[in-house]
N, C-alpha and C. Protein backbone atom coordinates (compact mmCIF):
# COMPACT_ATOMS: atom_id res chain seq x y z
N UNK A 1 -12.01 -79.95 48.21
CA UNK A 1 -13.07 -79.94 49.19
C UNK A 1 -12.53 -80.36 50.56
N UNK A 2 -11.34 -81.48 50.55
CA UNK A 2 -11.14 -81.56 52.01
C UNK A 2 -10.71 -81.12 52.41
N UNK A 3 -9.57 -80.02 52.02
CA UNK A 3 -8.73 -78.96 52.35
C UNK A 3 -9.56 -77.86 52.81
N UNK A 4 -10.53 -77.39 52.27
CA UNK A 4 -11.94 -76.03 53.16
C UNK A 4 -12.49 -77.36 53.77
N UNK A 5 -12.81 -78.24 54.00
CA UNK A 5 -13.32 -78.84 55.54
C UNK A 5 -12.26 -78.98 56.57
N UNK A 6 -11.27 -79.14 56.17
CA UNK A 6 -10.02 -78.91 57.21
C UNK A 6 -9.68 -77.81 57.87
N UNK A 7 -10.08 -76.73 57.05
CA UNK A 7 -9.48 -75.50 57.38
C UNK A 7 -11.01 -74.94 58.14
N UNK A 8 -11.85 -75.52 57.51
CA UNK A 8 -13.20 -74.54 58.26
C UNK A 8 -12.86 -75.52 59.72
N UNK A 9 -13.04 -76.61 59.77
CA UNK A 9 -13.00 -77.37 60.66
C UNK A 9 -11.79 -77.18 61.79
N UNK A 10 -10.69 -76.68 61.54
CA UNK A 10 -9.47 -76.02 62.23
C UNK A 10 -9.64 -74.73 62.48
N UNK A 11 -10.09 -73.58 61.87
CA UNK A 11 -9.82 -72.58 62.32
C UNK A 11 -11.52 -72.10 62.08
N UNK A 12 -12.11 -72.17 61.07
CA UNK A 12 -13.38 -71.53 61.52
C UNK A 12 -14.06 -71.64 60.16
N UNK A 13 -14.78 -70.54 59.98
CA UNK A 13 -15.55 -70.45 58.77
C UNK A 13 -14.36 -69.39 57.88
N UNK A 14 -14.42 -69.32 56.56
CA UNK A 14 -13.60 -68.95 55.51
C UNK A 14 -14.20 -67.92 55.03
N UNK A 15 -13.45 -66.68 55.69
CA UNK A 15 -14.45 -65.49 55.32
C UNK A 15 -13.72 -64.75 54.40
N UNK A 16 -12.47 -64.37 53.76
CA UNK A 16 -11.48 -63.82 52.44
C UNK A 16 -11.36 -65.47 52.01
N UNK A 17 -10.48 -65.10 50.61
CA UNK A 17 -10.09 -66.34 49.78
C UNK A 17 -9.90 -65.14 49.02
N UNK A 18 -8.14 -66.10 49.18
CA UNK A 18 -7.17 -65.01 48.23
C UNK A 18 -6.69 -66.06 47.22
N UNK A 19 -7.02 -66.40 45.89
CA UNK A 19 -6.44 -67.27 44.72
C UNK A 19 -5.44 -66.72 44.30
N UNK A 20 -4.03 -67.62 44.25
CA UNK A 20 -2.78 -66.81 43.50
C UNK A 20 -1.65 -67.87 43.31
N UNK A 21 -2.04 -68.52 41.63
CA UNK A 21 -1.01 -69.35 41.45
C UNK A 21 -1.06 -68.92 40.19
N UNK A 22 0.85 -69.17 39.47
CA UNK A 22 1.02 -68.91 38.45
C UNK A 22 2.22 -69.76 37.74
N UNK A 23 1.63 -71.15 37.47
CA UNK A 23 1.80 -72.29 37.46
C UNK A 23 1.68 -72.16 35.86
N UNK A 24 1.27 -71.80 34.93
CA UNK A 24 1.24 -72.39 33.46
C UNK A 24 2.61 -71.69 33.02
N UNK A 25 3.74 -72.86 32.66
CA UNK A 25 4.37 -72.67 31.88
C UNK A 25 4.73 -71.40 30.67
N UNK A 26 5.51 -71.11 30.43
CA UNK A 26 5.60 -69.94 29.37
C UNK A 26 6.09 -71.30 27.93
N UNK A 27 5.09 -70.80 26.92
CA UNK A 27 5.65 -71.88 25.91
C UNK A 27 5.51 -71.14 24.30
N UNK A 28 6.40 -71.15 23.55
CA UNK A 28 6.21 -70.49 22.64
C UNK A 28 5.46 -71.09 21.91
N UNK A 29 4.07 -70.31 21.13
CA UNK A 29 2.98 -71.20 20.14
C UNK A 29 3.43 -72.57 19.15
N UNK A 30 4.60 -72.14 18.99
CA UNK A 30 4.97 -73.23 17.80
C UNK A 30 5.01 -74.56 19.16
N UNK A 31 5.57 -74.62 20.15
CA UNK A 31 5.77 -75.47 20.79
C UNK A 31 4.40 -75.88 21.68
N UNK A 32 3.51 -75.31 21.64
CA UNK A 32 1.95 -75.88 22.24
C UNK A 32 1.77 -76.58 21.46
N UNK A 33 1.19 -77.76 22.67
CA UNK A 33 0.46 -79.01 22.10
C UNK A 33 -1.21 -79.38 22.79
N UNK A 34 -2.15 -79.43 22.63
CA UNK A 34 -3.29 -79.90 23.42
C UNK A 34 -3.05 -80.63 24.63
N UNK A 35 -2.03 -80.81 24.92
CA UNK A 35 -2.02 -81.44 26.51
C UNK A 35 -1.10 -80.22 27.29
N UNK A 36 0.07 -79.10 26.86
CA UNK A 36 0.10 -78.01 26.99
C UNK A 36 -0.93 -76.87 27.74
N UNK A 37 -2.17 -76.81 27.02
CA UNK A 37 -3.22 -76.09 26.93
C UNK A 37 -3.74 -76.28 27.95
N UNK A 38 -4.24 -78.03 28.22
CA UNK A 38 -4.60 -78.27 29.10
C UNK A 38 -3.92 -78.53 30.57
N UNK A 39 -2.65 -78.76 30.36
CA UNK A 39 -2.16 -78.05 31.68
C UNK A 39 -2.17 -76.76 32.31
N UNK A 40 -2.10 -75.83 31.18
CA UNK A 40 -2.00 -74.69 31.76
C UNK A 40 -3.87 -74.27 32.34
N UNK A 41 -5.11 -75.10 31.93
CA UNK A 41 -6.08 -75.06 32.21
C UNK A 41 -6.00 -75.63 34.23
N UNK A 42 -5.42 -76.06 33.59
CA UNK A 42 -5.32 -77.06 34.98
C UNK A 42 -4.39 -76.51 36.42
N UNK A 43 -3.33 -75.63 35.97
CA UNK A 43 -2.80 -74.81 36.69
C UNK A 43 -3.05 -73.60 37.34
N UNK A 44 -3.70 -73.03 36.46
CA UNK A 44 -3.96 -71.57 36.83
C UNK A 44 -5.61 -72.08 36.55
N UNK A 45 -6.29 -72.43 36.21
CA UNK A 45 -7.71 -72.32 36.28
C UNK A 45 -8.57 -73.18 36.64
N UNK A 46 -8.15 -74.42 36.88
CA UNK A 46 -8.86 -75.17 38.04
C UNK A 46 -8.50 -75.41 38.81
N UNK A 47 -7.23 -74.96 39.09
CA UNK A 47 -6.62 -74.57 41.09
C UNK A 47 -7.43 -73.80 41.20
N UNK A 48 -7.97 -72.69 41.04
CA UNK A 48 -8.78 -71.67 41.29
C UNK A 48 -9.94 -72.40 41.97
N UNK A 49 -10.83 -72.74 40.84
CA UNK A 49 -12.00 -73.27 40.94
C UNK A 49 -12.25 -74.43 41.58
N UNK A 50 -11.45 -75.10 41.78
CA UNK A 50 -11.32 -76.26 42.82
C UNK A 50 -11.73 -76.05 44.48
N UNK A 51 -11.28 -74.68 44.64
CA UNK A 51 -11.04 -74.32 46.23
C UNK A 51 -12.33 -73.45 46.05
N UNK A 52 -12.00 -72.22 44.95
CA UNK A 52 -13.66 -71.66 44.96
C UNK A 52 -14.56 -72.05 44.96
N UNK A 53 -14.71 -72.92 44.25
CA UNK A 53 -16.37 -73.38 44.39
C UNK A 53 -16.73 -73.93 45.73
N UNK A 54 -16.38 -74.99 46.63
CA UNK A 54 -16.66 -75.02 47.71
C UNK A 54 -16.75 -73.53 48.78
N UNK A 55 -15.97 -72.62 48.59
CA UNK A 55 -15.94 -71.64 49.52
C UNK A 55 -16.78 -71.05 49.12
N UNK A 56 -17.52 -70.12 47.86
CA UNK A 56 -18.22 -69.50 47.70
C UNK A 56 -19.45 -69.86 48.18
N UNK A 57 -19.77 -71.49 48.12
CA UNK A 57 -21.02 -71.79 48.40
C UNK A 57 -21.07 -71.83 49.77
N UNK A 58 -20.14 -72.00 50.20
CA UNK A 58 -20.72 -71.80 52.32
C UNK A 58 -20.30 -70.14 52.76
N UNK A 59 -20.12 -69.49 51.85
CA UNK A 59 -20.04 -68.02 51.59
C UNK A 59 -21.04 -67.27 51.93
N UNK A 60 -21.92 -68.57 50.76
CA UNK A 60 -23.26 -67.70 50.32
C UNK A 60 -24.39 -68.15 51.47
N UNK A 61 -23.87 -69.75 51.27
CA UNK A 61 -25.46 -70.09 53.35
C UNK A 61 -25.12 -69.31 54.32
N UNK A 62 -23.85 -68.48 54.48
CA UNK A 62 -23.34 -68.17 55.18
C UNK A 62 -23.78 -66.36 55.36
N UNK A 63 -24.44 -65.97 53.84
CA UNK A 63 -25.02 -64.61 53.75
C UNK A 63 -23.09 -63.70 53.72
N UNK A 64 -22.56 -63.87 53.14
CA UNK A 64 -21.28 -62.87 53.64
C UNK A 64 -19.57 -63.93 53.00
N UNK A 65 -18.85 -62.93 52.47
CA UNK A 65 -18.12 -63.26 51.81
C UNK A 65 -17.00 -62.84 51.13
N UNK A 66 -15.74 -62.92 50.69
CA UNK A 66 -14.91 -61.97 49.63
C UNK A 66 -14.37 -63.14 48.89
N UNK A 67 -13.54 -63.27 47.82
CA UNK A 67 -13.18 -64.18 46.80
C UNK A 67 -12.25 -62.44 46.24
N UNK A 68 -11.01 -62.99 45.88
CA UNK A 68 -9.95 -62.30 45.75
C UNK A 68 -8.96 -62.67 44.36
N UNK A 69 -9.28 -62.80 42.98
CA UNK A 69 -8.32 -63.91 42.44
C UNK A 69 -7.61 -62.99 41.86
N UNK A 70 -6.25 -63.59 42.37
CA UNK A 70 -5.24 -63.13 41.47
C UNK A 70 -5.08 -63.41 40.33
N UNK A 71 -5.24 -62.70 38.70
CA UNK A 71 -5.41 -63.55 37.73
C UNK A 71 -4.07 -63.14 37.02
N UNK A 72 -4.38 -62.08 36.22
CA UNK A 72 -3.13 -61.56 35.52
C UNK A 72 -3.64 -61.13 33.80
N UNK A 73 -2.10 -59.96 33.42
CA UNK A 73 -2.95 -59.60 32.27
C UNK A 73 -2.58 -60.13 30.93
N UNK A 74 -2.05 -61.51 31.24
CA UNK A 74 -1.97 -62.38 30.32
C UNK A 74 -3.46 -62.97 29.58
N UNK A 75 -4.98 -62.89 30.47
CA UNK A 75 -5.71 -63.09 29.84
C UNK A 75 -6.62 -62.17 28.95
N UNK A 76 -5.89 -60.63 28.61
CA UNK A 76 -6.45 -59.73 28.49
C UNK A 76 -6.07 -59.44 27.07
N UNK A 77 -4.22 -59.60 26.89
CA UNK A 77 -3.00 -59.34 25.85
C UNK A 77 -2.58 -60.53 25.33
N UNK A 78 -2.93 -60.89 24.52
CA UNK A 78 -1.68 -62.13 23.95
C UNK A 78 -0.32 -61.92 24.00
N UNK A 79 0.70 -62.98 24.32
CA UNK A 79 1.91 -63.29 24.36
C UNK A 79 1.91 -64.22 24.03
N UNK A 80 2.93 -64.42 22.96
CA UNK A 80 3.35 -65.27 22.00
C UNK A 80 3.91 -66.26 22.98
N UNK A 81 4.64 -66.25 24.18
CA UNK A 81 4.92 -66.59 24.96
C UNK A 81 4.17 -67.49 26.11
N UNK A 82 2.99 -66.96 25.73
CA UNK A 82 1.71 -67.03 27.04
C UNK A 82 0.39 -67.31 26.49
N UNK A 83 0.28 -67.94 25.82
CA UNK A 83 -0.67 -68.18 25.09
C UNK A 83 -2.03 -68.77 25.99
N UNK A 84 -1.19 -70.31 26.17
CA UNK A 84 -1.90 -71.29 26.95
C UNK A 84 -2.57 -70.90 28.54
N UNK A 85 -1.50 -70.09 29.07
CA UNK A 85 -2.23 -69.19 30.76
C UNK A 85 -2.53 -68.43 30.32
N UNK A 86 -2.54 -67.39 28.97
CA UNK A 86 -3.40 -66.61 29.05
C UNK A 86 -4.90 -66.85 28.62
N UNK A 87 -5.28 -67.90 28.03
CA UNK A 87 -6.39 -68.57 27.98
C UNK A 87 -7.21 -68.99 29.57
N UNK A 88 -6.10 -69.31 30.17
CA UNK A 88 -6.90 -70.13 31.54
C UNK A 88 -7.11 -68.62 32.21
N UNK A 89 -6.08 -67.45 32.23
CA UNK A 89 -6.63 -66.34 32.83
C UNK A 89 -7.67 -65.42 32.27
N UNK A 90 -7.76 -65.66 30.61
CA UNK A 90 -9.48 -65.23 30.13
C UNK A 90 -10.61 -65.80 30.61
N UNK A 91 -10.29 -66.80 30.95
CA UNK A 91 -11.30 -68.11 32.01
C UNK A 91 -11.37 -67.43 33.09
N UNK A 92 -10.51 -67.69 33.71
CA UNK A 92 -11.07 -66.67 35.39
C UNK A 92 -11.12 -65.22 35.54
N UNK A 93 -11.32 -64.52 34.04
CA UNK A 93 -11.78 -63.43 34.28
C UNK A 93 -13.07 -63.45 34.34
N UNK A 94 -13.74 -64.15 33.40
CA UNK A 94 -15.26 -64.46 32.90
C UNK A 94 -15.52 -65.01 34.35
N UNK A 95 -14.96 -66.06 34.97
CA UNK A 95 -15.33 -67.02 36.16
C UNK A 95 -15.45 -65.71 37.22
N UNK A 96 -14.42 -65.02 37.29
CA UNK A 96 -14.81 -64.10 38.43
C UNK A 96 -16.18 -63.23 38.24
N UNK A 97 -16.21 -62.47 36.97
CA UNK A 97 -17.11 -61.73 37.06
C UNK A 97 -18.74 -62.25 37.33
N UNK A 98 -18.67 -63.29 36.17
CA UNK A 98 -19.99 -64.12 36.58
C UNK A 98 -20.15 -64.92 37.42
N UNK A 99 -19.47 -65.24 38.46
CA UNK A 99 -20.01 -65.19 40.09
C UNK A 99 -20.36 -64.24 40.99
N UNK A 100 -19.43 -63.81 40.87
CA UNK A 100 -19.95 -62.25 41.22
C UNK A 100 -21.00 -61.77 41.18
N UNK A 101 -21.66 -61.76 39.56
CA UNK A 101 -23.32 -61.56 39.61
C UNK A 101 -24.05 -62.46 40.21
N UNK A 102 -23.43 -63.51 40.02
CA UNK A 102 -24.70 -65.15 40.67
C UNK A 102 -24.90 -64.72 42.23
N UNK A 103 -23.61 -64.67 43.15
CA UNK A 103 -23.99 -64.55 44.48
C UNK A 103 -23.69 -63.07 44.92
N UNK A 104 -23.69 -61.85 44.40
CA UNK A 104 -23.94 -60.60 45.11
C UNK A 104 -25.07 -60.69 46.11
N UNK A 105 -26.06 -60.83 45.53
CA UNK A 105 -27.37 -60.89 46.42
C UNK A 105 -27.36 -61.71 47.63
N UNK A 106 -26.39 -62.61 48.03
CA UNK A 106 -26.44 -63.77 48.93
C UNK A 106 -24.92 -62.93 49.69
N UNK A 107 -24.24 -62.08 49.16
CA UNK A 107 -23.71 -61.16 50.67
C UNK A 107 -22.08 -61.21 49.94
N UNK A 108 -21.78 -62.39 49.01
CA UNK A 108 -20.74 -63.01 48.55
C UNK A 108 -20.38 -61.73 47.26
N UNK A 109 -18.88 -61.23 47.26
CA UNK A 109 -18.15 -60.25 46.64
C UNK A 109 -17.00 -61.25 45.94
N UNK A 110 -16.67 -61.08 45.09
CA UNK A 110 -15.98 -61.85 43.97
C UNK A 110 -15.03 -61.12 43.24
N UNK A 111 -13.42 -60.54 43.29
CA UNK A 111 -13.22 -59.20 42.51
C UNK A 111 -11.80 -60.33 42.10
N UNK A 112 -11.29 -59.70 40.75
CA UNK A 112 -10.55 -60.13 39.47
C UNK A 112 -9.16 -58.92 40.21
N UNK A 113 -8.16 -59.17 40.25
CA UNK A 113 -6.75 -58.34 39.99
C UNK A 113 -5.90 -58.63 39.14
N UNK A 114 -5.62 -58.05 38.28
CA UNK A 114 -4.68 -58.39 37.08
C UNK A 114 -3.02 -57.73 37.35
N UNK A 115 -2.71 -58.63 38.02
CA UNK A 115 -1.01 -57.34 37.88
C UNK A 115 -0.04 -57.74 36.61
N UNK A 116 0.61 -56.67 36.59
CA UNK A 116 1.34 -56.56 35.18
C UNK A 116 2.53 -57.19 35.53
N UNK A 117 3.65 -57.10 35.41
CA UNK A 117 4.97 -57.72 35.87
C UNK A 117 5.11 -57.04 37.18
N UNK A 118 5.51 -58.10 37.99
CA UNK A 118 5.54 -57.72 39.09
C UNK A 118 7.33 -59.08 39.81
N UNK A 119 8.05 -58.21 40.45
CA UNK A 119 8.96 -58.94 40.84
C UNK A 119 9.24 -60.63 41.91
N UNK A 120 8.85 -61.16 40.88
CA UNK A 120 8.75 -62.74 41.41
C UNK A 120 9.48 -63.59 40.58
N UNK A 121 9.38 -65.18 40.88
CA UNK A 121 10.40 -65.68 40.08
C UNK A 121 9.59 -65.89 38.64
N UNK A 122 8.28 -66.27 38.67
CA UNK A 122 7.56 -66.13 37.87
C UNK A 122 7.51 -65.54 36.60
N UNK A 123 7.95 -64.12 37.00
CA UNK A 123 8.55 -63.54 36.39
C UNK A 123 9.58 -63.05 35.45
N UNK A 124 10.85 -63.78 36.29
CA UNK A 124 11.92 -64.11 35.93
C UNK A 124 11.88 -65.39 34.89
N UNK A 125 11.34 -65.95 34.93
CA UNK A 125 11.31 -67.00 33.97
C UNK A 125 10.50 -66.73 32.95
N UNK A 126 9.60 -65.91 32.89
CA UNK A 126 8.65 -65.00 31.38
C UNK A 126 9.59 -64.60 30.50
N UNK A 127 11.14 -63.66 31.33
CA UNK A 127 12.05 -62.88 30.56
C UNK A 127 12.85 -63.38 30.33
N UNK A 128 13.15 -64.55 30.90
CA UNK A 128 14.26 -65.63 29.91
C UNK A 128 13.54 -66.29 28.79
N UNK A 129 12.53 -66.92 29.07
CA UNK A 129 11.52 -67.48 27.63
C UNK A 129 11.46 -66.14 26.77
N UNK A 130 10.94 -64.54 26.63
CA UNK A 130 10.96 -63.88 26.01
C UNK A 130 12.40 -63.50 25.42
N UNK A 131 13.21 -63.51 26.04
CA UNK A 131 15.16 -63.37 25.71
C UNK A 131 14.85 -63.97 24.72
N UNK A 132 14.98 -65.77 25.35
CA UNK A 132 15.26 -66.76 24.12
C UNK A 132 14.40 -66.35 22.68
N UNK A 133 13.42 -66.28 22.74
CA UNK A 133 12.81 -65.98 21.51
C UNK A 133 13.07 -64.93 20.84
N UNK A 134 13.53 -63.93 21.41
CA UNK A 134 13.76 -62.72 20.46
C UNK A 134 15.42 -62.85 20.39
N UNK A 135 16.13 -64.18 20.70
CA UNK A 135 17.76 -64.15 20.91
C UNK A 135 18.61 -63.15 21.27
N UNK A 136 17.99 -62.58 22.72
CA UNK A 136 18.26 -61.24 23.23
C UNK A 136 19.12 -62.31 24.56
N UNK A 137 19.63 -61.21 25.32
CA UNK A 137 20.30 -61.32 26.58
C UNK A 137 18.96 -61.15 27.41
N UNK A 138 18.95 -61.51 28.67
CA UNK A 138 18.06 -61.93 29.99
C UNK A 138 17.83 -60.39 30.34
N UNK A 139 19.06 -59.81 30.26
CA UNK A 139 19.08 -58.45 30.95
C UNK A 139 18.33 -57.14 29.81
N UNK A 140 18.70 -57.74 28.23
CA UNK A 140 17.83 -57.12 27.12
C UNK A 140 16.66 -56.68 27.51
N UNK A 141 16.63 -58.28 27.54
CA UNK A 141 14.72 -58.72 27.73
C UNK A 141 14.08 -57.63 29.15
N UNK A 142 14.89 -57.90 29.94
CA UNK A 142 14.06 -56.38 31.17
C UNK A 142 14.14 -55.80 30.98
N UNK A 143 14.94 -55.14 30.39
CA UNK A 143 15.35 -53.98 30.20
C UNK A 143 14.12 -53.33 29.33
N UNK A 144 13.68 -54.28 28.28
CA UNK A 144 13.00 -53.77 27.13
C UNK A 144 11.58 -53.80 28.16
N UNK A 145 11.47 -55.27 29.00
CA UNK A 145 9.70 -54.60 29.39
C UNK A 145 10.12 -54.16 30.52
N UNK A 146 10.92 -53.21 31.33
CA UNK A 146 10.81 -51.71 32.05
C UNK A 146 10.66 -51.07 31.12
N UNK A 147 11.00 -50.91 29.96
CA UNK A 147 10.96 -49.44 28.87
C UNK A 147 9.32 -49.34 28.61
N UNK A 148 8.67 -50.72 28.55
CA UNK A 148 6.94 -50.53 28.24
C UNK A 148 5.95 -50.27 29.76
N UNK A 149 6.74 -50.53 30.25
CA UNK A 149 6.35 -49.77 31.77
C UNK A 149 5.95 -48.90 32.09
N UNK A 150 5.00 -47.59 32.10
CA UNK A 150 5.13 -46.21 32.15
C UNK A 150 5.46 -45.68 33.69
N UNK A 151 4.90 -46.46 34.20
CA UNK A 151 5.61 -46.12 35.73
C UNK A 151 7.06 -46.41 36.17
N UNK A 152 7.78 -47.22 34.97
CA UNK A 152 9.31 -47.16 35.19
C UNK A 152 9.44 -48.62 36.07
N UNK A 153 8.68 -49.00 36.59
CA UNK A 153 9.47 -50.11 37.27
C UNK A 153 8.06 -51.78 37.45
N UNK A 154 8.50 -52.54 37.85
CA UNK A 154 7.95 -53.21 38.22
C UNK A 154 6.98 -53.31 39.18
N UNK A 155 6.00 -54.30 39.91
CA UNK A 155 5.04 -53.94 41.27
C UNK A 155 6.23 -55.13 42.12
N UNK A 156 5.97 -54.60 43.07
CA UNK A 156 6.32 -55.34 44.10
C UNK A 156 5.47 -56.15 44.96
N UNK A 157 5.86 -57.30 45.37
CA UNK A 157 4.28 -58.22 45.89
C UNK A 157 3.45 -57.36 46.83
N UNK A 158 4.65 -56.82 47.74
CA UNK A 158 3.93 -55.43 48.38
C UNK A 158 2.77 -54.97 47.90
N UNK A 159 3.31 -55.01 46.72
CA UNK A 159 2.13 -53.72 46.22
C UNK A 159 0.90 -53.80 45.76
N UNK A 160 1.14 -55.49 45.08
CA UNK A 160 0.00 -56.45 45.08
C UNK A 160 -0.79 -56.30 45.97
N UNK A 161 0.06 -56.80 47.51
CA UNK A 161 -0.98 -57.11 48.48
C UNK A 161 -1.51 -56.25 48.84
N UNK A 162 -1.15 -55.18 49.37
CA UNK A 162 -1.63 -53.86 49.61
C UNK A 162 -3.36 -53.57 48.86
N UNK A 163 -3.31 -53.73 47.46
CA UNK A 163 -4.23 -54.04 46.77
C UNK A 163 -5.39 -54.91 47.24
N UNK A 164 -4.89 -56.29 47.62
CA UNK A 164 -5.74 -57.47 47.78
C UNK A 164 -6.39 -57.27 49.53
N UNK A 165 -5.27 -56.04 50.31
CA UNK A 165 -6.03 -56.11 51.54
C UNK A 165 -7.45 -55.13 51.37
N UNK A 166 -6.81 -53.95 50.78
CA UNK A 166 -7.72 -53.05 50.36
C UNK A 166 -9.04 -54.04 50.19
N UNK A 167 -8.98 -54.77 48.80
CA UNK A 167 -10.00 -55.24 48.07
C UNK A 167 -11.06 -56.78 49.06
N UNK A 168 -10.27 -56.69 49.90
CA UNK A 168 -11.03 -57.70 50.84
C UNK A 168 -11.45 -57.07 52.51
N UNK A 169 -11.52 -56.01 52.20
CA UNK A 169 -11.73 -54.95 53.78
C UNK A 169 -13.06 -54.30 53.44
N UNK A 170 -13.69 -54.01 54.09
CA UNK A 170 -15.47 -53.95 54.09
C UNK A 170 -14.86 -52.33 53.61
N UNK A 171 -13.96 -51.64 53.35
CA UNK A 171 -14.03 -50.29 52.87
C UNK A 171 -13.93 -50.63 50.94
N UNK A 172 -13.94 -51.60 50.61
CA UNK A 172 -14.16 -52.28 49.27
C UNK A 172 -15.74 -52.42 49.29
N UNK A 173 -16.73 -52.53 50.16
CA UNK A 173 -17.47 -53.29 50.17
C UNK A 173 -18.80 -52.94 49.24
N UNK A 174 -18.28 -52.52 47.68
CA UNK A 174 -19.27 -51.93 47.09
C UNK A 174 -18.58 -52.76 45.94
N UNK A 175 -17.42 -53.13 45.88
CA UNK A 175 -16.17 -53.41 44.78
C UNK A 175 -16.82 -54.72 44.52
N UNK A 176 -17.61 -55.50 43.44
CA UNK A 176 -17.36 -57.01 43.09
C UNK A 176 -17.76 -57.05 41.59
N UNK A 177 -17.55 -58.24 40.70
CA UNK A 177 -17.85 -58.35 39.74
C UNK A 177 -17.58 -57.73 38.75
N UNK A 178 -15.76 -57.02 39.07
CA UNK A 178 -15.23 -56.59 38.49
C UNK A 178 -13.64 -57.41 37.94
N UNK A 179 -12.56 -56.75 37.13
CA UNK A 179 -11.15 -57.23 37.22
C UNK A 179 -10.94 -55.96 36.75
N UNK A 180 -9.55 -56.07 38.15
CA UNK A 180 -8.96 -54.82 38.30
C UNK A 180 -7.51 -55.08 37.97
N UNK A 181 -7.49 -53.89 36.59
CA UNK A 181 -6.13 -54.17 36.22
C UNK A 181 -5.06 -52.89 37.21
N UNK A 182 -3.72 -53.71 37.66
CA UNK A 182 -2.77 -53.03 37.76
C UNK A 182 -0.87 -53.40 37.35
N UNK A 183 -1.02 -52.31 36.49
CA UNK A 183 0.17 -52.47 35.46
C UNK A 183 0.93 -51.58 35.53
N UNK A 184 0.76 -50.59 36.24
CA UNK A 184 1.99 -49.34 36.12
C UNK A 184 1.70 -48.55 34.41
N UNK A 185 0.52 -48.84 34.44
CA UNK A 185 -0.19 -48.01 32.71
C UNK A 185 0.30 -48.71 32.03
N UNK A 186 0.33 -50.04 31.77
CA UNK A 186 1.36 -50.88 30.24
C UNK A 186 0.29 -50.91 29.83
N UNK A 187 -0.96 -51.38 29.80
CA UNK A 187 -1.53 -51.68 28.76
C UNK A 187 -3.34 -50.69 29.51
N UNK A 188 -3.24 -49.24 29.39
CA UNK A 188 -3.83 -48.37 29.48
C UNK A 188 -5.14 -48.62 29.15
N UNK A 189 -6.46 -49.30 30.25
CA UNK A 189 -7.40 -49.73 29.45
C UNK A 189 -8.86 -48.77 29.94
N UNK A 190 -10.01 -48.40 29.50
CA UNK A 190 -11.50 -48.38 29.97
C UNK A 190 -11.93 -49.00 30.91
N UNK A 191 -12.08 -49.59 31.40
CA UNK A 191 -12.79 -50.67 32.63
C UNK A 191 -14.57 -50.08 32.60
């Protein structure tokens, strides 16, 4: 909360809010423990909600709004790997969408992005935890998720953002109360 009074108070009123941390650990199931779980709750899903909830609500007195969360499609797919963030990112899928419905009417847009592997360090550290477990080489391990890739390669943050400007520009302005997956077709879904 004092961080959006600082920032409204410094620069103005808070009209995008782009969420994008990817802070929960990669831990293989045998090695989760209930304080595990709850870190990774605590990383990826009440950083979120910490900053959102204050912004949405002077969003909404405010009649007008976007909320942007980067979530991921760890809360969609299990990974043996990803267990614990992918729990906190099934959380802020539900969290996005059902705000979304709460404040549409009050002007406030709320939209979910799920990217698939995308080149960060983040990243890089998924495919060494996945190496180790399958007692593969680092370079195996990419190698094998470019092969589940259908677009052949990774996203680039570029490509992310590109996305997130789109999705916060009044030419979105029909887009909320959704999560939008982008994966390069890995995991080919209905929406």
């Amino acid at each position: 909360m004092e961080v959006v009074d600082k920032v409204e108070n410094d620069v103005g009123p808070i009209d995008i809010l782009v969420n994008s941390a990817g802070a929960a650990m990669r831990t293989p199931a045998q090695d989760l423990t209930p304080s595990a779980w709850r870190a990774a709750m605590e990383a990826k899903y009440f950083s979120y909600i910490n900053v959102l909830d204050p912004v949405i609500k002077r969003m909404a007195t405010r009649g007008s709004g976007t909320i942007v969360n980067i979530i991921g499609n760890g809360g969609k797919v299990a990974s043996p790997t990803h267990l614990a963030g992918g729990a906190a990112n099934a959380a802020l899928m539900l969290a996005s969408v059902g705000l979304a419905n709460a404040y549409a009417s009050q002007g406030v847009r709320v939209v979910g992005l799920n990217p698939g592997l995308t080149e960060t360090e983040r990243v890089a550290e998924g495919i060494k935890a996945e190496a180790k477990l399958a007692g593969a080489t680092q370079e195996d391990a990419l190698a094998a998720a470019l092969r589940r890739i259908p677009i052949g390669r990774m996203a680039s943050p570029e490509d992310i953002a590109n996305v997130v400007a789109f999705l916060s520009s009044p030419r979105a302005s029909y887009v909320t109360g959704v999560v939008i997956s982008m994966d390069g077709a890995q995991v080919p879904t209905v929406v």
